[in-house]
C-alpha atoms as a PDB file:
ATOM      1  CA  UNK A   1     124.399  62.474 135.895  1.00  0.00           C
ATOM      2  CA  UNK A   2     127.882  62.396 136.324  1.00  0.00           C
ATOM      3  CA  UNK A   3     130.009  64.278 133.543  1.00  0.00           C
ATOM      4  CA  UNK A   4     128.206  64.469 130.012  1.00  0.00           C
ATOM      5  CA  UNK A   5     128.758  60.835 128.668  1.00  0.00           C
ATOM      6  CA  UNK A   6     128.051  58.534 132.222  1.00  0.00           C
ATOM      7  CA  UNK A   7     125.207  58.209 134.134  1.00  0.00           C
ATOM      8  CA  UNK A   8     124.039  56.452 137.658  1.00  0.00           C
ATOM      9  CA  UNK A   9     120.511  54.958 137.713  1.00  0.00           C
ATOM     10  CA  UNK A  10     118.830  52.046 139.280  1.00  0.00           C
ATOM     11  CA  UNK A  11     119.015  48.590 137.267  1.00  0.00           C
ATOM     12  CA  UNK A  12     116.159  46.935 135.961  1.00  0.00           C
ATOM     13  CA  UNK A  13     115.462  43.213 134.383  1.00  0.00           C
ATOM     14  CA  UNK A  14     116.936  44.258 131.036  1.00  0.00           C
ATOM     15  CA  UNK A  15     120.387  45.220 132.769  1.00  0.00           C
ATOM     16  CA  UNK A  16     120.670  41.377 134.458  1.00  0.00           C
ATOM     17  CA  UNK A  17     122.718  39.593 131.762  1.00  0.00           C
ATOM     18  CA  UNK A  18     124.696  42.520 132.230  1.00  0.00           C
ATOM     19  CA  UNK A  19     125.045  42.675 135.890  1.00  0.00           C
ATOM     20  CA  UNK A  20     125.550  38.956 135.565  1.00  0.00           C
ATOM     21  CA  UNK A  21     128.454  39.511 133.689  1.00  0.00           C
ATOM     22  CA  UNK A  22     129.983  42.178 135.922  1.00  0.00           C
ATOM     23  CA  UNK A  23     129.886  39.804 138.975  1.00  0.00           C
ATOM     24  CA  UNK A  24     131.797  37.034 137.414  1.00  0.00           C
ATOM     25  CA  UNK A  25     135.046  39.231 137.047  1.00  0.00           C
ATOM     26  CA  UNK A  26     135.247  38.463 140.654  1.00  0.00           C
ATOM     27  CA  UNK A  27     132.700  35.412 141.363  1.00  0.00           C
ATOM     28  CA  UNK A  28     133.705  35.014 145.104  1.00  0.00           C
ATOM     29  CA  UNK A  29     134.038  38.236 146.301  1.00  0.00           C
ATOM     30  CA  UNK A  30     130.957  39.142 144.746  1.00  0.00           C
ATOM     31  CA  UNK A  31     129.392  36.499 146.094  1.00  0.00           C
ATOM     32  CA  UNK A  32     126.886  38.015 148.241  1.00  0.00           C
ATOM     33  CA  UNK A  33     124.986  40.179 145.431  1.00  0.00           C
ATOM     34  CA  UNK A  34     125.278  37.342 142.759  1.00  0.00           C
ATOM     35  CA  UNK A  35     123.648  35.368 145.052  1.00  0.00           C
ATOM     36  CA  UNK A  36     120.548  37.612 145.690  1.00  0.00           C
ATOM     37  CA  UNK A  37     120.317  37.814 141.769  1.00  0.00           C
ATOM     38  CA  UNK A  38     120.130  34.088 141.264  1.00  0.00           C
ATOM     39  CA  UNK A  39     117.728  33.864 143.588  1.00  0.00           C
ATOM     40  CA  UNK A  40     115.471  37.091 142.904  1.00  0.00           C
ATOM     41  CA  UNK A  41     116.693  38.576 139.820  1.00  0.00           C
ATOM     42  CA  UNK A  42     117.205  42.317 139.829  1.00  0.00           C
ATOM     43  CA  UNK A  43     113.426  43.235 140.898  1.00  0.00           C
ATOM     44  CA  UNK A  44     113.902  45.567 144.116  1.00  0.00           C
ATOM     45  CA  UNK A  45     110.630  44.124 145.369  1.00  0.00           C
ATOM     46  CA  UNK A  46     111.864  40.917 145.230  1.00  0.00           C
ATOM     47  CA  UNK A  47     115.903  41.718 146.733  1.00  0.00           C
ATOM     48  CA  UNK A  48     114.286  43.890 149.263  1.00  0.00           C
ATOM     49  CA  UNK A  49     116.553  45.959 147.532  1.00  0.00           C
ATOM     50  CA  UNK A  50     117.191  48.721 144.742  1.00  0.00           C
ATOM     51  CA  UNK A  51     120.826  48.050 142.889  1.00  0.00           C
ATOM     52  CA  UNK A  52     122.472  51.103 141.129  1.00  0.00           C
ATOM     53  CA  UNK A  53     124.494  50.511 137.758  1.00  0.00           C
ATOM     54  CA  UNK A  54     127.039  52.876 136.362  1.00  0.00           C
ATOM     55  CA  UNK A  55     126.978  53.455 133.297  1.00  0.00           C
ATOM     56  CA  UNK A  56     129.527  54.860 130.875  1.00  0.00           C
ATOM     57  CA  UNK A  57     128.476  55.306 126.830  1.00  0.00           C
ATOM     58  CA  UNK A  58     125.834  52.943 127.785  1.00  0.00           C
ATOM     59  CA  UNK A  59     127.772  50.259 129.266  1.00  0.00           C
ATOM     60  CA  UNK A  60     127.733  49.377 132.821  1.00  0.00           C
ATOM     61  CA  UNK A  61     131.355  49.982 134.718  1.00  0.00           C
ATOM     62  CA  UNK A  62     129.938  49.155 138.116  1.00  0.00           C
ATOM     63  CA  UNK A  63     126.913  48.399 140.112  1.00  0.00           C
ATOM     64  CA  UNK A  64     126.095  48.821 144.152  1.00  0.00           C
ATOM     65  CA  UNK A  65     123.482  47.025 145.899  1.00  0.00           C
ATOM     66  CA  UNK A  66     121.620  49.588 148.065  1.00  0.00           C
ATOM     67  CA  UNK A  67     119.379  48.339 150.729  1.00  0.00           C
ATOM     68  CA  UNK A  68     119.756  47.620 154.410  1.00  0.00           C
ATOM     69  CA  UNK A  69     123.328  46.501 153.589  1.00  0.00           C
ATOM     70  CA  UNK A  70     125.300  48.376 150.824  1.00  0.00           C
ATOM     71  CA  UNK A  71     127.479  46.314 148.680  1.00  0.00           C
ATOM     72  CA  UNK A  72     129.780  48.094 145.889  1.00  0.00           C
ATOM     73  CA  UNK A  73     130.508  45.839 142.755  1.00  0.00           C
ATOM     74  CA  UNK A  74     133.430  46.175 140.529  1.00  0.00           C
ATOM     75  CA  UNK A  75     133.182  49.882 141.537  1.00  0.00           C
ATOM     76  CA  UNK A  76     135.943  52.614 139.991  1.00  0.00           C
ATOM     77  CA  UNK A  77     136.747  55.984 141.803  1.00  0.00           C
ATOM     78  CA  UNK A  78     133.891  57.370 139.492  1.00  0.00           C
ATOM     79  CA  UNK A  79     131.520  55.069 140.205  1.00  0.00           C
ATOM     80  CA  UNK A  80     131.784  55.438 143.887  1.00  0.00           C
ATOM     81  CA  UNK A  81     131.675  59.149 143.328  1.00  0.00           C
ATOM     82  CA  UNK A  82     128.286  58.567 141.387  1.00  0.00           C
ATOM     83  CA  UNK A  83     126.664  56.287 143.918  1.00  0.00           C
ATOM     84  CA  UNK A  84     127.475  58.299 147.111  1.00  0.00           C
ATOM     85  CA  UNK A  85     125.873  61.441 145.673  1.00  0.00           C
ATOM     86  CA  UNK A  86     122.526  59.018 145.003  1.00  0.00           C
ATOM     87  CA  UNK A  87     122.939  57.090 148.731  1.00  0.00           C
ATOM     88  CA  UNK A  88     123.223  60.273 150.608  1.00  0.00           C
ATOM     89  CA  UNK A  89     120.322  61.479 149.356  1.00  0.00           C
ATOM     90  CA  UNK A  90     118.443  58.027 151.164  1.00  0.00           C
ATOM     91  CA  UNK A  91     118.102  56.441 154.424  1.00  0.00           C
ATOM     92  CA  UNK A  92     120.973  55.313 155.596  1.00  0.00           C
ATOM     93  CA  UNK A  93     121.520  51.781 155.393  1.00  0.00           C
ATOM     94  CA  UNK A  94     122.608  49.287 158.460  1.00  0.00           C
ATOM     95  CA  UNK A  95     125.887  48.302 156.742  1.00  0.00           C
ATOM     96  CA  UNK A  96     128.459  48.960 153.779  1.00  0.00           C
ATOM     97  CA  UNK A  97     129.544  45.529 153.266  1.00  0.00           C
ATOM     98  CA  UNK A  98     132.503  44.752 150.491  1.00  0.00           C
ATOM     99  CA  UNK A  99     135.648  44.535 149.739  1.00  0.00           C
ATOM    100  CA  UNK A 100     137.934  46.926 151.767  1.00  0.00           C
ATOM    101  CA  UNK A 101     139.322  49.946 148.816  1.00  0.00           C
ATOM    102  CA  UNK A 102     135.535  50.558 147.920  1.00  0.00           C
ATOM    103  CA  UNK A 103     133.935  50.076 150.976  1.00  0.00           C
ATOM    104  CA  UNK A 104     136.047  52.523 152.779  1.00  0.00           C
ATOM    105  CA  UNK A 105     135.880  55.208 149.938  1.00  0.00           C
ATOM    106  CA  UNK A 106     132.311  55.089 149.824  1.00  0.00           C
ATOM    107  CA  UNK A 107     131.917  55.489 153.242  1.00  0.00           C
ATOM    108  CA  UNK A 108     134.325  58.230 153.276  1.00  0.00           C
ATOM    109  CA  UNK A 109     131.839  59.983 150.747  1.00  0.00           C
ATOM    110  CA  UNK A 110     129.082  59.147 152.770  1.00  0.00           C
ATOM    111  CA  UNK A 111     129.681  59.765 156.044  1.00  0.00           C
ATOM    112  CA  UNK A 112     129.046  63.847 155.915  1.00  0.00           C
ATOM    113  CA  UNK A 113     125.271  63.282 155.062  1.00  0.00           C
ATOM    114  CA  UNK A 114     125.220  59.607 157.326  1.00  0.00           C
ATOM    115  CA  UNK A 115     126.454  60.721 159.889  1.00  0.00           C
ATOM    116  CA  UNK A 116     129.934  58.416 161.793  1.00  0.00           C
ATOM    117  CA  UNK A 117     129.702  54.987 161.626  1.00  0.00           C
ATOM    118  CA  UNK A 118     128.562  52.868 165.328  1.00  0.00           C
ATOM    119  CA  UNK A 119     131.225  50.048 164.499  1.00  0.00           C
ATOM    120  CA  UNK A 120     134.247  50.427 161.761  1.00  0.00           C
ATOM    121  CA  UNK A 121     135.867  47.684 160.836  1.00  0.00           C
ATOM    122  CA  UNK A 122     138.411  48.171 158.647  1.00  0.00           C
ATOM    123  CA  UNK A 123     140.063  45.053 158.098  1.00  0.00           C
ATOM    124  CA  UNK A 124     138.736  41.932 157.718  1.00  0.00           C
ATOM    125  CA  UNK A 125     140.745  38.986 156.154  1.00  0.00           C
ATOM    126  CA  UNK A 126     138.376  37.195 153.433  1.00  0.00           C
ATOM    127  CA  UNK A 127     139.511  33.581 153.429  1.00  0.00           C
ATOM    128  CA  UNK A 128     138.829  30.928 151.329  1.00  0.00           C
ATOM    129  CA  UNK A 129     138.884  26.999 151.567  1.00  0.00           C
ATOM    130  CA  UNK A 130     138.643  24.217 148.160  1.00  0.00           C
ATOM    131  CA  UNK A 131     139.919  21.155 149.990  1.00  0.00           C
ATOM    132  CA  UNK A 132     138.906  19.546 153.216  1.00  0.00           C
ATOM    133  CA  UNK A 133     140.954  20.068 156.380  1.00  0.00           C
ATOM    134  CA  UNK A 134     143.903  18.204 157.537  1.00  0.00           C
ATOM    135  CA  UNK A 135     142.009  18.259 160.936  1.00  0.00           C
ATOM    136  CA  UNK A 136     139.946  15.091 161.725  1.00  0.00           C
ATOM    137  CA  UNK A 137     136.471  16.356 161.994  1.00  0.00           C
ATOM    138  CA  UNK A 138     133.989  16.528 164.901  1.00  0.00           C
ATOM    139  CA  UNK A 139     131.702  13.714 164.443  1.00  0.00           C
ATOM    140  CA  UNK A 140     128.483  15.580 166.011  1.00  0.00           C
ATOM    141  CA  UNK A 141     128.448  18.114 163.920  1.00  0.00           C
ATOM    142  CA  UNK A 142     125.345  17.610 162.277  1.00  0.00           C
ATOM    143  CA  UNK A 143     122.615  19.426 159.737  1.00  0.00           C
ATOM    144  CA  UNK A 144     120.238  21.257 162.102  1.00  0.00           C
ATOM    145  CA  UNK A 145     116.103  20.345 161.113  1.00  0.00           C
ATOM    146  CA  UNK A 146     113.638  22.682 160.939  1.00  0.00           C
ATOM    147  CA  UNK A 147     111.594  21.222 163.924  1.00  0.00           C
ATOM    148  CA  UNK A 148     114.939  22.678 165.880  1.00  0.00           C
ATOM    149  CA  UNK A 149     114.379  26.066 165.323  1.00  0.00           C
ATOM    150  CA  UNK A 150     113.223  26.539 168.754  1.00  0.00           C
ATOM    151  CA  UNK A 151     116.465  25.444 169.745  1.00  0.00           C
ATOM    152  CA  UNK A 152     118.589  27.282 167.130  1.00  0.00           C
ATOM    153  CA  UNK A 153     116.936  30.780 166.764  1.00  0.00           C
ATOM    154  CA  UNK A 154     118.293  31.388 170.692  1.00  0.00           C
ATOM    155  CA  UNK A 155     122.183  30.361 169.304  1.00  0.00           C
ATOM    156  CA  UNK A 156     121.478  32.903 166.561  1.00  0.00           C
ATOM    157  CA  UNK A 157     120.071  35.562 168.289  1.00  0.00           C
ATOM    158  CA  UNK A 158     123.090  35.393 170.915  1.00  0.00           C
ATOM    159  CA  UNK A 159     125.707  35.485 167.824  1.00  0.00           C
ATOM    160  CA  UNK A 160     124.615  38.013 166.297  1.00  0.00           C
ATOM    161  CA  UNK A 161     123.791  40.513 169.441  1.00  0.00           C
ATOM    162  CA  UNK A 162     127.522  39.444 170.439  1.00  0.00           C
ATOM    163  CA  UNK A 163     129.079  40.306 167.141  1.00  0.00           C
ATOM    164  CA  UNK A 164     127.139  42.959 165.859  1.00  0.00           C
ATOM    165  CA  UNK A 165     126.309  45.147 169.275  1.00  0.00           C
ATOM    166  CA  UNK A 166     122.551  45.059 168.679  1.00  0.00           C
ATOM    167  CA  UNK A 167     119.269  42.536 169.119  1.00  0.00           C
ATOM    168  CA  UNK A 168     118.241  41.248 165.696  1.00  0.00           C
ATOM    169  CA  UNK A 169     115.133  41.441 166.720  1.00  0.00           C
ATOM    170  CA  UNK A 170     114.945  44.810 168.294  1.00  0.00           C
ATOM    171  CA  UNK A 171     112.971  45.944 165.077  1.00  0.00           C
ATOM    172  CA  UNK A 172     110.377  42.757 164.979  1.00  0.00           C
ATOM    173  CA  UNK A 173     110.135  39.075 163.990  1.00  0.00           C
ATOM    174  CA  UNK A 174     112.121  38.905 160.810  1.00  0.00           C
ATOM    175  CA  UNK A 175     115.523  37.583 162.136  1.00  0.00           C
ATOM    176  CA  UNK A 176     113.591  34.271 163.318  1.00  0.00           C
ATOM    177  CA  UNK A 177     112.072  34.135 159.595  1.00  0.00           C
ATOM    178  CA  UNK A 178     115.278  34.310 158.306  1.00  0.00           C
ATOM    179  CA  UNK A 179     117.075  31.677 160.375  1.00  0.00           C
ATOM    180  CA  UNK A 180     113.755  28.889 159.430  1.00  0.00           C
ATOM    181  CA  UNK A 181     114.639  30.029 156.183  1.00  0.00           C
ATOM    182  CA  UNK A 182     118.665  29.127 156.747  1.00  0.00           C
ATOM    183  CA  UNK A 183     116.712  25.554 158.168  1.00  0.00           C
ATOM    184  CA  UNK A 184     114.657  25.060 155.365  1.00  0.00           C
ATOM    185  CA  UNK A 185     117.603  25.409 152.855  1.00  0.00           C
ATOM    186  CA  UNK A 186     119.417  23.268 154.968  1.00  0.00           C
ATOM    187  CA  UNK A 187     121.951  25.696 155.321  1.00  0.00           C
ATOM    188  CA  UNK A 188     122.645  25.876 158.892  1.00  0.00           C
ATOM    189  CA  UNK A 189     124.819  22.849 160.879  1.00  0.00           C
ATOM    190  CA  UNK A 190     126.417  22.586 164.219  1.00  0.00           C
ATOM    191  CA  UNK A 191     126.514  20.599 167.519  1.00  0.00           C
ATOM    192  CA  UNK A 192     123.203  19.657 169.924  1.00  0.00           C
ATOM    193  CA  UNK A 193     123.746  18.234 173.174  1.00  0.00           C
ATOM    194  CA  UNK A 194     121.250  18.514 175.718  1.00  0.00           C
ATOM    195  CA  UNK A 195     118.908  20.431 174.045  1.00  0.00           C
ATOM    196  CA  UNK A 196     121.493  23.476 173.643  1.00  0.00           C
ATOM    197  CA  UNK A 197     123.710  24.792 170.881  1.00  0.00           C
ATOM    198  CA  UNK A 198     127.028  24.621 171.315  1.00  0.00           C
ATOM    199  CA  UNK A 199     128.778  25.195 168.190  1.00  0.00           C
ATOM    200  CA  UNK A 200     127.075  26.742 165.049  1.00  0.00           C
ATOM    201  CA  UNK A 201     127.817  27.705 161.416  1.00  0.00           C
ATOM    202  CA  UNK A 202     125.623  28.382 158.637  1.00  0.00           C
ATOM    203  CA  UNK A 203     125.859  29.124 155.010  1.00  0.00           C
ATOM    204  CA  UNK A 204     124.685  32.632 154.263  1.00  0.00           C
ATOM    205  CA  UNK A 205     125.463  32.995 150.681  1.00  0.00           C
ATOM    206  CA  UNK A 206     125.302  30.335 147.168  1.00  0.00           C
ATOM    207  CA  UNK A 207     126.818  30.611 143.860  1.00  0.00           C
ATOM    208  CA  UNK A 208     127.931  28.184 141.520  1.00  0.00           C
ATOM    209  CA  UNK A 209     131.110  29.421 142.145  1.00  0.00           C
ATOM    210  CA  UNK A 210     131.160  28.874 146.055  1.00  0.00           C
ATOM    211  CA  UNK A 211     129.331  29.455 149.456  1.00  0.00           C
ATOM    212  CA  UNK A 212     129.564  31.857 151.995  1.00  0.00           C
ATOM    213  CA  UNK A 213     129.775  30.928 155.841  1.00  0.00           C
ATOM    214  CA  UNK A 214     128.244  33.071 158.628  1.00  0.00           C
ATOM    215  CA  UNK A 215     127.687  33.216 161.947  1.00  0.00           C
ATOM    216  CA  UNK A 216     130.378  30.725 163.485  1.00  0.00           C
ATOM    217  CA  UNK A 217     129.607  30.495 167.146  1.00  0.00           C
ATOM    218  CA  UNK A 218     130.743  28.719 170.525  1.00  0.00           C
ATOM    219  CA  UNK A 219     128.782  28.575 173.636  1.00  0.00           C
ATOM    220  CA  UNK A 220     130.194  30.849 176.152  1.00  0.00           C
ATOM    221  CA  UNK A 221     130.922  28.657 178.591  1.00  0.00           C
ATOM    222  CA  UNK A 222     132.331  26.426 176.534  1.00  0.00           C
ATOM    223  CA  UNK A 223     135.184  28.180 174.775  1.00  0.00           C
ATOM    224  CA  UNK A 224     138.916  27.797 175.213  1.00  0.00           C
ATOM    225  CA  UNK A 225     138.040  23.595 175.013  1.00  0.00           C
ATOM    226  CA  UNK A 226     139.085  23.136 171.679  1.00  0.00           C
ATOM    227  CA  UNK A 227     135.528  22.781 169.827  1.00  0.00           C
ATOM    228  CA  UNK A 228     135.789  25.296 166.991  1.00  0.00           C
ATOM    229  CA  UNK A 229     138.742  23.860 164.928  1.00  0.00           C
ATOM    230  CA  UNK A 230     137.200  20.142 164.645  1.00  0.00           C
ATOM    231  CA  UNK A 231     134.041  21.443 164.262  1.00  0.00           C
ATOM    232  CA  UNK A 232     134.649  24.079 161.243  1.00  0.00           C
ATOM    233  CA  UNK A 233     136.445  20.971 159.997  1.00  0.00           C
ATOM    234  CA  UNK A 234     133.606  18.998 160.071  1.00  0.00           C
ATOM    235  CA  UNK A 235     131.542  22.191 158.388  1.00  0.00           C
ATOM    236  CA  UNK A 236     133.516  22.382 155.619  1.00  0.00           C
ATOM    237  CA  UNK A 237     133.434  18.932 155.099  1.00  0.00           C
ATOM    238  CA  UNK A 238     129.853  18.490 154.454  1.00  0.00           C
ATOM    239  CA  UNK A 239     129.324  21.667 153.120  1.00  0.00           C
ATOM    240  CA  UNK A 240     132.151  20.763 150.364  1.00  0.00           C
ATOM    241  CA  UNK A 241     130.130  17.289 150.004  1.00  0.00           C
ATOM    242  CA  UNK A 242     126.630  18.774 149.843  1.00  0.00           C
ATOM    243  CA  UNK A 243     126.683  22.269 148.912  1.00  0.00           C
ATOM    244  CA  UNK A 244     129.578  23.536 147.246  1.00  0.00           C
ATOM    245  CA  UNK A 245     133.735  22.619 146.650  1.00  0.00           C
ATOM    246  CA  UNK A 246     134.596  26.309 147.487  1.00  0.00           C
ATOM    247  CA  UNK A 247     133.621  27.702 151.016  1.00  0.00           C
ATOM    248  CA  UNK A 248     134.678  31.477 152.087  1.00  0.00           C
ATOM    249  CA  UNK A 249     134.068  33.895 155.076  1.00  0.00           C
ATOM    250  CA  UNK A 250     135.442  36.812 156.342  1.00  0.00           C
ATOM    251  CA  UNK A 251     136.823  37.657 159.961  1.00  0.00           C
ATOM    252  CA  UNK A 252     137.707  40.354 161.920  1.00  0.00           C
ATOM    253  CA  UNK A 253     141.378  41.073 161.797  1.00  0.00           C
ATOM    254  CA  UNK A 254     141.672  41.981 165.249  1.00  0.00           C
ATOM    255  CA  UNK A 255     139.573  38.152 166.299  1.00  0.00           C
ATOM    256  CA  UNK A 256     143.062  36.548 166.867  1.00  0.00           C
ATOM    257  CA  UNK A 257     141.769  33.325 168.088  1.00  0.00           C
ATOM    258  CA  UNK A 258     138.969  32.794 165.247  1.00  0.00           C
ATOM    259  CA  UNK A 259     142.062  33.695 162.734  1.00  0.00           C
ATOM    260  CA  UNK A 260     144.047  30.808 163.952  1.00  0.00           C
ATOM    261  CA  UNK A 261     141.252  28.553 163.813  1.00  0.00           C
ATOM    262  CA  UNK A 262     140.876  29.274 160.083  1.00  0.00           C
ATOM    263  CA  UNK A 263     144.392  28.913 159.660  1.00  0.00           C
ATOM    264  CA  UNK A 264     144.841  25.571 160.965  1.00  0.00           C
ATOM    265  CA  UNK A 265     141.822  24.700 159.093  1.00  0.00           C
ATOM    266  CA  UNK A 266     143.656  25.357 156.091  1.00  0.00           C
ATOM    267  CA  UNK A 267     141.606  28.433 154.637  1.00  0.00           C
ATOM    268  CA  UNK A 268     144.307  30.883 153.222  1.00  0.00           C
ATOM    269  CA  UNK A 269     143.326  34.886 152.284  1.00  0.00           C
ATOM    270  CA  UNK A 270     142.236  36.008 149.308  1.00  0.00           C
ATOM    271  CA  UNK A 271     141.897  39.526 149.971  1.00  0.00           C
ATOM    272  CA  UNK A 272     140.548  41.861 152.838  1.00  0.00           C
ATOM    273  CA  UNK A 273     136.729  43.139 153.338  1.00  0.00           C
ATOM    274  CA  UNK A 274     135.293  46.253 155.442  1.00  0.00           C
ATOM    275  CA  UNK A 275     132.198  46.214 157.439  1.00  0.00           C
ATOM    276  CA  UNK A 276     130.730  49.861 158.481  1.00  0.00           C
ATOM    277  CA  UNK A 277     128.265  49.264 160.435  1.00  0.00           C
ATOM    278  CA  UNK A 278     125.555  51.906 161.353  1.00  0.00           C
END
């Protein structure tokens, strides 16, 4: 209980038309927990996941998703205030995930009982793309099959242990569920030559409003050749066609070279995300 007329509690069914609502006041940015609601509805066993509503005279101000990544949503000073003194009483979670004001006040609430974070990142540019590039596209790029996961899961693995410091699947098999279930969707595109990946890109995230891309990878030996640009063209192309008009990511600030790949694709910023990763 915060004060005498708000309260911070965990969401049920009956709050979803609610939460719905709350989501749309900024449909891409909170594109990640919309998502998980279309798909699962606010059932924790079903998002993997508890999400925690503020509430003010009965009506909800904010809401955080709170399970192995925390995601704040439409969250005031308050609100943040309210969730941190409920997080810090849990495990900690593998990532705060958000846009960059709440994600960074949270964390500053949170860190005390969490303990400091393995990998800050402060700034990264969320970008944003609703026409196809300028750039003539690469004409391998390709939706990867399911009967390729044996090829792809490798690509995956090495993208994520690259950009994330740590083996997906130090703690079992669930990362190579996850990327057959990218396959399935057919979510996940890229380049095969020789039975190798060399350039990769999935969508991570769906909304009526737009998609999310994730985990944009070159082979190592084959960077500095000019693959990414055409290919992310090519990406956007068919995921515009297939998927949805409006793609977004985010990047890390400091990832110079995948910034100016974006930028000649023609994605411009629409605001700047945090990652604290733990």
């Amino acid at each position: 209980m915060i004060g005498t007329r708000t309260v911070v509690r965990p969401l049920d069914v009956s709050d979803l038309p609610a939460l719905r609502d709350l989501t749309e006041r900024d449909p891409l940015v909170n594109m990640f927990v919309r998502s998980r609601l279309d798909s699962a509805g606010s059932d924790a066993r079903w998002l993997a996941a508890q999400i925690l509503g503020y509430f003010d005279r009965g009506r909800l101000i904010s809401a955080c998703h709170a399970g192995a990544n925390v995601v704040p949503v439409e969250t005031t000073p308050e609100a943040i205030a309210g969730f941190a003194e409920q997080l810090a009483q849990q495990r900690r979670a593998w990532s705060i995930v958000g846009e960059k004001g709440p994600v960074l006040a949270l964390w500053e609430q949170l860190e005390p009982a969490w303990g400091p974070a393995r990998s800050p990142r402060r700034d990264q540019p969320f970008l944003v793309i609703d026409h196809d590039s300028a750039i003539a596209p690469d004409p391998r790029v390709r939706r990867f099959m399911l009967d390729e996961l044996d090829l792809v899961h490798p690509a995956c693995v090495a993208m994520f242990t690259e950009e994330v410091g740590v083996d997906p699947e130090s703690s079992g098999s669930g990362y190579r569920a996850r990327v057959a279930q990218l396959l399935t969707h057919g979510w996940s595109f890229g380049i095969i030559e020789d039975d190798s990946v060399v350039f990769k890109a999935e969508v991570g995230a769906l909304t009526s409003h737009g998609c999310q891309l994730q985990g944009v990878w070159v082979r190592p030996d084959l960077r500095g050749r000019g693959i990414a640009a055409p290919a992310m063209a090519a990406v956007v192309q068919q995921v515009r066609a297939e998927i949805s008009r409006v793609v977004t990511l985010y990047v890390n600030d400091h990832n110079t070279t995948a910034r100016a790949v974006y930028d000649r694709i023609g994605f411009r910023q629409l605001t700047t995300f945090a990652s604290i990763l733990f």
